[in-house]
N, C-alpha and C. Protein backbone atom coordinates (compact mmCIF):
# COMPACT_ATOMS: atom_id res chain seq x y z
N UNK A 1 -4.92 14.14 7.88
CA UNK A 1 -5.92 13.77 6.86
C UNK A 1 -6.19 12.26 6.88
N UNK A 2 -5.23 11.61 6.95
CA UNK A 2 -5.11 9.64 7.19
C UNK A 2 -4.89 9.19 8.35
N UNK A 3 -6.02 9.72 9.04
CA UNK A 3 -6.11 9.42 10.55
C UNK A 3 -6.25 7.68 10.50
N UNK A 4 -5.79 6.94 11.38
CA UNK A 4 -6.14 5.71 11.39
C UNK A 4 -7.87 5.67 11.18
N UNK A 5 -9.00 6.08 12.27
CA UNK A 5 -10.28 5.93 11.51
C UNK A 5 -10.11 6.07 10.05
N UNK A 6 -9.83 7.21 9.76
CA UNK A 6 -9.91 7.66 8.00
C UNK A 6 -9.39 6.43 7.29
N UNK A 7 -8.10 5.70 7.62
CA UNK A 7 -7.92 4.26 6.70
C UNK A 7 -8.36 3.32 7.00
N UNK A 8 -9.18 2.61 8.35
CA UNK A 8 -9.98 1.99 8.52
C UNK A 8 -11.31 2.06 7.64
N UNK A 9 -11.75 3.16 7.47
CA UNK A 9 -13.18 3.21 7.15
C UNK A 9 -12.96 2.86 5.39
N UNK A 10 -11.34 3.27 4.98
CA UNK A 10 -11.26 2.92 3.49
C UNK A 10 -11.00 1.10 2.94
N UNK A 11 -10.31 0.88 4.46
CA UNK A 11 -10.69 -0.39 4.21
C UNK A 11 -12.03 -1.43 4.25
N UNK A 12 -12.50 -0.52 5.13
CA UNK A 12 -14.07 -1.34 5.20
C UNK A 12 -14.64 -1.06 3.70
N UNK A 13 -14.42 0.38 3.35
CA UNK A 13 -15.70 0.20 2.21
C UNK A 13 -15.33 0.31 0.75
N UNK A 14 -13.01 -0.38 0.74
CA UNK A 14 -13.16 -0.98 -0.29
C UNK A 14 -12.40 -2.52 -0.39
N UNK A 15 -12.92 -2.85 -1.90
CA UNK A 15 -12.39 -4.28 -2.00
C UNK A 15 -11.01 -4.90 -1.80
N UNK A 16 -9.65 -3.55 -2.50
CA UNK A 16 -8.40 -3.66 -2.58
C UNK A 16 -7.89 -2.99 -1.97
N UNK A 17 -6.90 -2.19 -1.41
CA UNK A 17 -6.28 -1.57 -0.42
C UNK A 17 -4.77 -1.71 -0.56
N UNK A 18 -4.26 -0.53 -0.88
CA UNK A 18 -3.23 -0.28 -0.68
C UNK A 18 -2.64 0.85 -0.25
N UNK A 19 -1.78 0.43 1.10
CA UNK A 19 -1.27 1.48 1.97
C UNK A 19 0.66 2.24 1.38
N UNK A 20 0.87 2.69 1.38
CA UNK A 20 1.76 3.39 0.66
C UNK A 20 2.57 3.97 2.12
N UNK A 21 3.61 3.81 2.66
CA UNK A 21 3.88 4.44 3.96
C UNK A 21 5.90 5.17 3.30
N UNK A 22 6.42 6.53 3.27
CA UNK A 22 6.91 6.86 2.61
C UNK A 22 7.15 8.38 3.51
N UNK A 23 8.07 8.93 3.22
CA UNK A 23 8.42 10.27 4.16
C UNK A 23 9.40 11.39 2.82
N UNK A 24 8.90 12.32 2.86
CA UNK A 24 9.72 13.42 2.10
C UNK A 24 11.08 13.07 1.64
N UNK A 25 11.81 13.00 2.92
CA UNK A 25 13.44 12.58 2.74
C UNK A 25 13.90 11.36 2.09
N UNK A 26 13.01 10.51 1.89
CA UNK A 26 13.11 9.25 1.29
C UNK A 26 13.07 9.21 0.03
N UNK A 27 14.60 8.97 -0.28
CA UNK A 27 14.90 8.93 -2.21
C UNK A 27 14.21 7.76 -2.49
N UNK A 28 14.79 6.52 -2.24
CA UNK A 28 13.86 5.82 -2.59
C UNK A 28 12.31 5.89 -2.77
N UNK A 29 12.23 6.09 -1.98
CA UNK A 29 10.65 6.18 -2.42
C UNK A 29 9.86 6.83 -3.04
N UNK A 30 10.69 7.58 -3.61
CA UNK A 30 10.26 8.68 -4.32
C UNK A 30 10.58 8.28 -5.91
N UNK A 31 11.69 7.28 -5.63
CA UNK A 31 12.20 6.49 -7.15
C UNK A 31 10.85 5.39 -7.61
N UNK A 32 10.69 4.69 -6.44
CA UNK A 32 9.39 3.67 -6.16
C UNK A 32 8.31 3.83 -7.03
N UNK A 33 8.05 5.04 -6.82
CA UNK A 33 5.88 5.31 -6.31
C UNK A 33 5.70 5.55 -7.30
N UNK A 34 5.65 6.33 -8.19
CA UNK A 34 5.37 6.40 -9.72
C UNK A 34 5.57 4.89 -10.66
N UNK A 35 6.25 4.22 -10.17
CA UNK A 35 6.38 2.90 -11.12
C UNK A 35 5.16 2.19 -10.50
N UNK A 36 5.41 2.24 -9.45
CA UNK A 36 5.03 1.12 -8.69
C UNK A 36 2.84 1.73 -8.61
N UNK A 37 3.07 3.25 -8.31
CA UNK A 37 1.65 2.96 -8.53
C UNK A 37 1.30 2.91 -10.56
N UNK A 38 1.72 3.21 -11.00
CA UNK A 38 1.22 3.11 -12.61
C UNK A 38 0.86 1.68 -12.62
N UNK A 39 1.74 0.87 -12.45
CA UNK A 39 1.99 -0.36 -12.03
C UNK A 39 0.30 -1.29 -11.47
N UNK A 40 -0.14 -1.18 -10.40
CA UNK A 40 -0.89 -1.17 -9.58
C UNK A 40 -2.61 -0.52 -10.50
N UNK A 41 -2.11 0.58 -11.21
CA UNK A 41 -3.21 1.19 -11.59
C UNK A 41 -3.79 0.50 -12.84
N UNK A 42 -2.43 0.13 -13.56
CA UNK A 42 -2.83 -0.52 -14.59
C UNK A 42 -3.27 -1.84 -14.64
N UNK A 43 -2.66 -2.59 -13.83
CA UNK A 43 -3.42 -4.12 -13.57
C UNK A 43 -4.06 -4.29 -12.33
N UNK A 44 -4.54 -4.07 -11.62
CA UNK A 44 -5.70 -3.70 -10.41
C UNK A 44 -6.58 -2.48 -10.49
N UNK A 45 -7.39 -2.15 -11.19
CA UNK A 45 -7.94 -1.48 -11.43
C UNK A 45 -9.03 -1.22 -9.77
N UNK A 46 -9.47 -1.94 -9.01
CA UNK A 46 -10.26 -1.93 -8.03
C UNK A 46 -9.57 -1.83 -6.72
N UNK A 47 -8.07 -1.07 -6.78
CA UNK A 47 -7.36 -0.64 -5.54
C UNK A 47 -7.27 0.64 -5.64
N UNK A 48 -7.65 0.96 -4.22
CA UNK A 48 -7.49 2.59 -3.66
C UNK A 48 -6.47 2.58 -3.11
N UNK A 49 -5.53 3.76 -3.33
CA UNK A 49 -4.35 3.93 -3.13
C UNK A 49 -4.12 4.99 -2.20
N UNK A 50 -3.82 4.78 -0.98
CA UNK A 50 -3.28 5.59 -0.36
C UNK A 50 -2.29 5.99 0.56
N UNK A 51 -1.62 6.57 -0.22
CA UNK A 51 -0.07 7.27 0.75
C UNK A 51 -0.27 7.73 2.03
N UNK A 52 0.87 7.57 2.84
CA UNK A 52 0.91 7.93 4.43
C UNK A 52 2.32 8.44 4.10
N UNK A 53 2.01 9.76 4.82
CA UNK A 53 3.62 10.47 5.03
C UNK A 53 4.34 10.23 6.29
N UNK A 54 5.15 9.43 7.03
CA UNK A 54 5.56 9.01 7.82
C UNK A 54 5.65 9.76 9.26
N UNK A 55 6.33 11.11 8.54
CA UNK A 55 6.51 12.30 8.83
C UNK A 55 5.88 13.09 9.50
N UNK A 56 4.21 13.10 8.88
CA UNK A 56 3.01 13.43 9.25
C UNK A 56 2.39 12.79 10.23
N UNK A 57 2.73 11.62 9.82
CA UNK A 57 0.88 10.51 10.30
C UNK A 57 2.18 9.32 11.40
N UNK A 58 2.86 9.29 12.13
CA UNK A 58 3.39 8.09 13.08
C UNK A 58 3.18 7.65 13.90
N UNK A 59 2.02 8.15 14.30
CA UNK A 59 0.82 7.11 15.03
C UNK A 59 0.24 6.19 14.25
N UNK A 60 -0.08 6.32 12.71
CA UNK A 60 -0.78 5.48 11.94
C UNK A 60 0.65 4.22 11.25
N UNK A 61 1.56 5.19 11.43
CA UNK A 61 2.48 4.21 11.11
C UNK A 61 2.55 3.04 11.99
N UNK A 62 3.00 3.48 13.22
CA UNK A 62 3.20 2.37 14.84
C UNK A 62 2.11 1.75 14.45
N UNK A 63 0.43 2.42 14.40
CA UNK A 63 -0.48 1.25 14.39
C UNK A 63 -0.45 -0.01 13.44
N UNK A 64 0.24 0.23 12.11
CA UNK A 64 0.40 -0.73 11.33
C UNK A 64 1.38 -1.34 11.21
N UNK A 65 2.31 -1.21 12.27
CA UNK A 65 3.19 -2.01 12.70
C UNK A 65 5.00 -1.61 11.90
N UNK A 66 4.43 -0.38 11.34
CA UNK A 66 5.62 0.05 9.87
C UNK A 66 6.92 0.97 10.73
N UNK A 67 8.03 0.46 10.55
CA UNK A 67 9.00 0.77 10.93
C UNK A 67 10.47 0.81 10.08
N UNK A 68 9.95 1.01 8.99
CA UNK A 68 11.04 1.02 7.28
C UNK A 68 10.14 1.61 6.23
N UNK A 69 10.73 2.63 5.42
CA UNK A 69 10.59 3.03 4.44
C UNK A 69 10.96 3.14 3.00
N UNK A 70 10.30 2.61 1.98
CA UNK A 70 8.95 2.77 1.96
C UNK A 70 8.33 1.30 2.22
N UNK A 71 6.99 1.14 2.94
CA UNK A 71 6.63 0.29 3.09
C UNK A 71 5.33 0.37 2.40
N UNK A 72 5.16 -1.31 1.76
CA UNK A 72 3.84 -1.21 1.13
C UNK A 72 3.11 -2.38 2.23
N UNK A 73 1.73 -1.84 2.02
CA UNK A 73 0.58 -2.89 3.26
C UNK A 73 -0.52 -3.14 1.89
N UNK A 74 -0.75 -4.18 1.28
CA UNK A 74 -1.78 -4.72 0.30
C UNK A 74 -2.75 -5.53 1.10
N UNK A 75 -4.06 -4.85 1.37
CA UNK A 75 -5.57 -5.33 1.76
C UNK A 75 -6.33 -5.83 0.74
N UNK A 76 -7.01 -6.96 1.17
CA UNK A 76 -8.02 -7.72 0.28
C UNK A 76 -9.09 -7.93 1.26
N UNK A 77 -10.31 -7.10 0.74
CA UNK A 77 -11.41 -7.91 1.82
C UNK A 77 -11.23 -7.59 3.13
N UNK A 78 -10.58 -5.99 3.61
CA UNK A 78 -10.11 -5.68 4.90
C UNK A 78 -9.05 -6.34 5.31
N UNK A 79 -8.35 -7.52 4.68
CA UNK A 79 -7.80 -8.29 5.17
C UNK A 79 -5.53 -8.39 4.74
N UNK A 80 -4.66 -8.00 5.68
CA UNK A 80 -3.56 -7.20 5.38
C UNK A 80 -3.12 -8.91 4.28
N UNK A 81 -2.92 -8.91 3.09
CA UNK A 81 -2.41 -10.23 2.27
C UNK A 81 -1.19 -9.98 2.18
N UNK A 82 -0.60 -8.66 2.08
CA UNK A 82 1.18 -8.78 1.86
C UNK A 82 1.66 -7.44 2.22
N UNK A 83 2.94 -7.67 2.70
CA UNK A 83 3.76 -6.46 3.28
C UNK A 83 5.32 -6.45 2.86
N UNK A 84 5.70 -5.19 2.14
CA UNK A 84 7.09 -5.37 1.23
C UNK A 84 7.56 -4.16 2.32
N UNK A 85 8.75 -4.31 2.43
CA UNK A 85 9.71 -3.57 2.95
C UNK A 85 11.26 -3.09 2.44
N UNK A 86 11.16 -1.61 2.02
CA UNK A 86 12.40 -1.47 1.45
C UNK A 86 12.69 -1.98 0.08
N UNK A 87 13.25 -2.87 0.12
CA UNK A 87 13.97 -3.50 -1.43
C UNK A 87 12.90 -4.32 -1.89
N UNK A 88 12.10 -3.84 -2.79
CA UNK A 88 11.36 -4.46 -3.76
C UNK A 88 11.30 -3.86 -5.03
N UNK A 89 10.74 -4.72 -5.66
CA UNK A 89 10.95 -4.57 -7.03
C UNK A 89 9.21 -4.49 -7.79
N UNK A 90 8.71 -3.78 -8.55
CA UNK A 90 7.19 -3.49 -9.00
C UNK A 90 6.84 -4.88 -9.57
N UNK A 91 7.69 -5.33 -10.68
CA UNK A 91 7.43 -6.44 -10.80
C UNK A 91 7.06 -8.00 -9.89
N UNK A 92 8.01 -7.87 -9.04
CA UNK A 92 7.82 -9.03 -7.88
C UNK A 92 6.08 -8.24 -7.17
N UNK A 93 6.27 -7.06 -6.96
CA UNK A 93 4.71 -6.71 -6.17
C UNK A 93 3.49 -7.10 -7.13
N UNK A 94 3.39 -7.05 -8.75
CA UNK A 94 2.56 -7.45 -9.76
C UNK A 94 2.36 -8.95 -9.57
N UNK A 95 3.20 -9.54 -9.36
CA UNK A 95 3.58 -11.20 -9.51
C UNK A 95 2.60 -11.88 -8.38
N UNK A 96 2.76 -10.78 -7.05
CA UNK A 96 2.50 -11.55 -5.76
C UNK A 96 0.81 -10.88 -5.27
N UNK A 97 0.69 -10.41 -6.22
CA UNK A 97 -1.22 -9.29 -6.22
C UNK A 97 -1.78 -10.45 -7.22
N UNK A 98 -1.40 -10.55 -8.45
CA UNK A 98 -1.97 -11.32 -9.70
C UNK A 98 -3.09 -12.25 -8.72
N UNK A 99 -2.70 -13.41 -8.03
CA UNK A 99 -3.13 -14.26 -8.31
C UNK A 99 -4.61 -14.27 -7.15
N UNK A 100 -3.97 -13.72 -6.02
CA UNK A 100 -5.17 -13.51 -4.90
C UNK A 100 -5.94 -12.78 -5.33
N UNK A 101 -5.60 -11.14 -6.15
CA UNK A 101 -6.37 -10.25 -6.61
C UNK A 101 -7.61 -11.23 -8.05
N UNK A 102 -7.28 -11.87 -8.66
CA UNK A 102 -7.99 -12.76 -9.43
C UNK A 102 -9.22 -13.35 -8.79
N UNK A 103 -8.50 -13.99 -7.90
CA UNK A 103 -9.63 -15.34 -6.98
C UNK A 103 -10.43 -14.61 -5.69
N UNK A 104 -10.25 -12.99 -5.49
CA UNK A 104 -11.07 -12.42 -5.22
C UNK A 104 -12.05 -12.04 -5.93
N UNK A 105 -11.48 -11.39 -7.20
CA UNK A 105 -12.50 -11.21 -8.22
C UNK A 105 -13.31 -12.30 -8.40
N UNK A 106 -13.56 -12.98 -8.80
CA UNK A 106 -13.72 -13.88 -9.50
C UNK A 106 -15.18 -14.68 -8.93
């Protein structure tokens, strides 16, 4: 379904972008994604969110260079602005969106 075209074309035709990369077996990430997207939903209102099952899609993974789970990929403007791996925290991801996500808007 998230063929690399298919997330290319979501990055072209939106403003915010966020890639979600995450596999069944993965507790963590499964602890993650509900905080972390509520999180995301509630103060970025203009990011499309979309999950990649690792599992599924590892060609799209290799293409984005993702080799740890869960990994987040945050696009601005097509453009990759930050990449968390593993141990993060929702708050530190809110902290480090705030200010670019602003001065895009803006």
């Amino acid at each position: 379904m998230n063929g690399i075209q298919d997330i290319e074309k979501i990055l072209n035709d939106n403003l915010a972008v966020m890639l979600y990369f995450s596999a069944p077996t993965c507790n963590v990430c499964h602890a993650l994604k509900p905080k972390l997207f509520e999180a995301i939903e509630h103060n970025f209102q203009e990011f499309k969110i979309v999950t990649i099952d690792v599992s599924q899609e590892q060609e799209v993974a290799v293409h984005y260079n993702v080799f740890a789970i869960p990994t987040l990929l945050l696009f601005l403007d097509g453009k990759e602005f930050l990449r968390k791996s593993r141990h993060m925290s929702v708050d530190e991801v809110v902290r480090e969106i705030q200010r670019p996500y602003e001065i895009m808007l803006s």
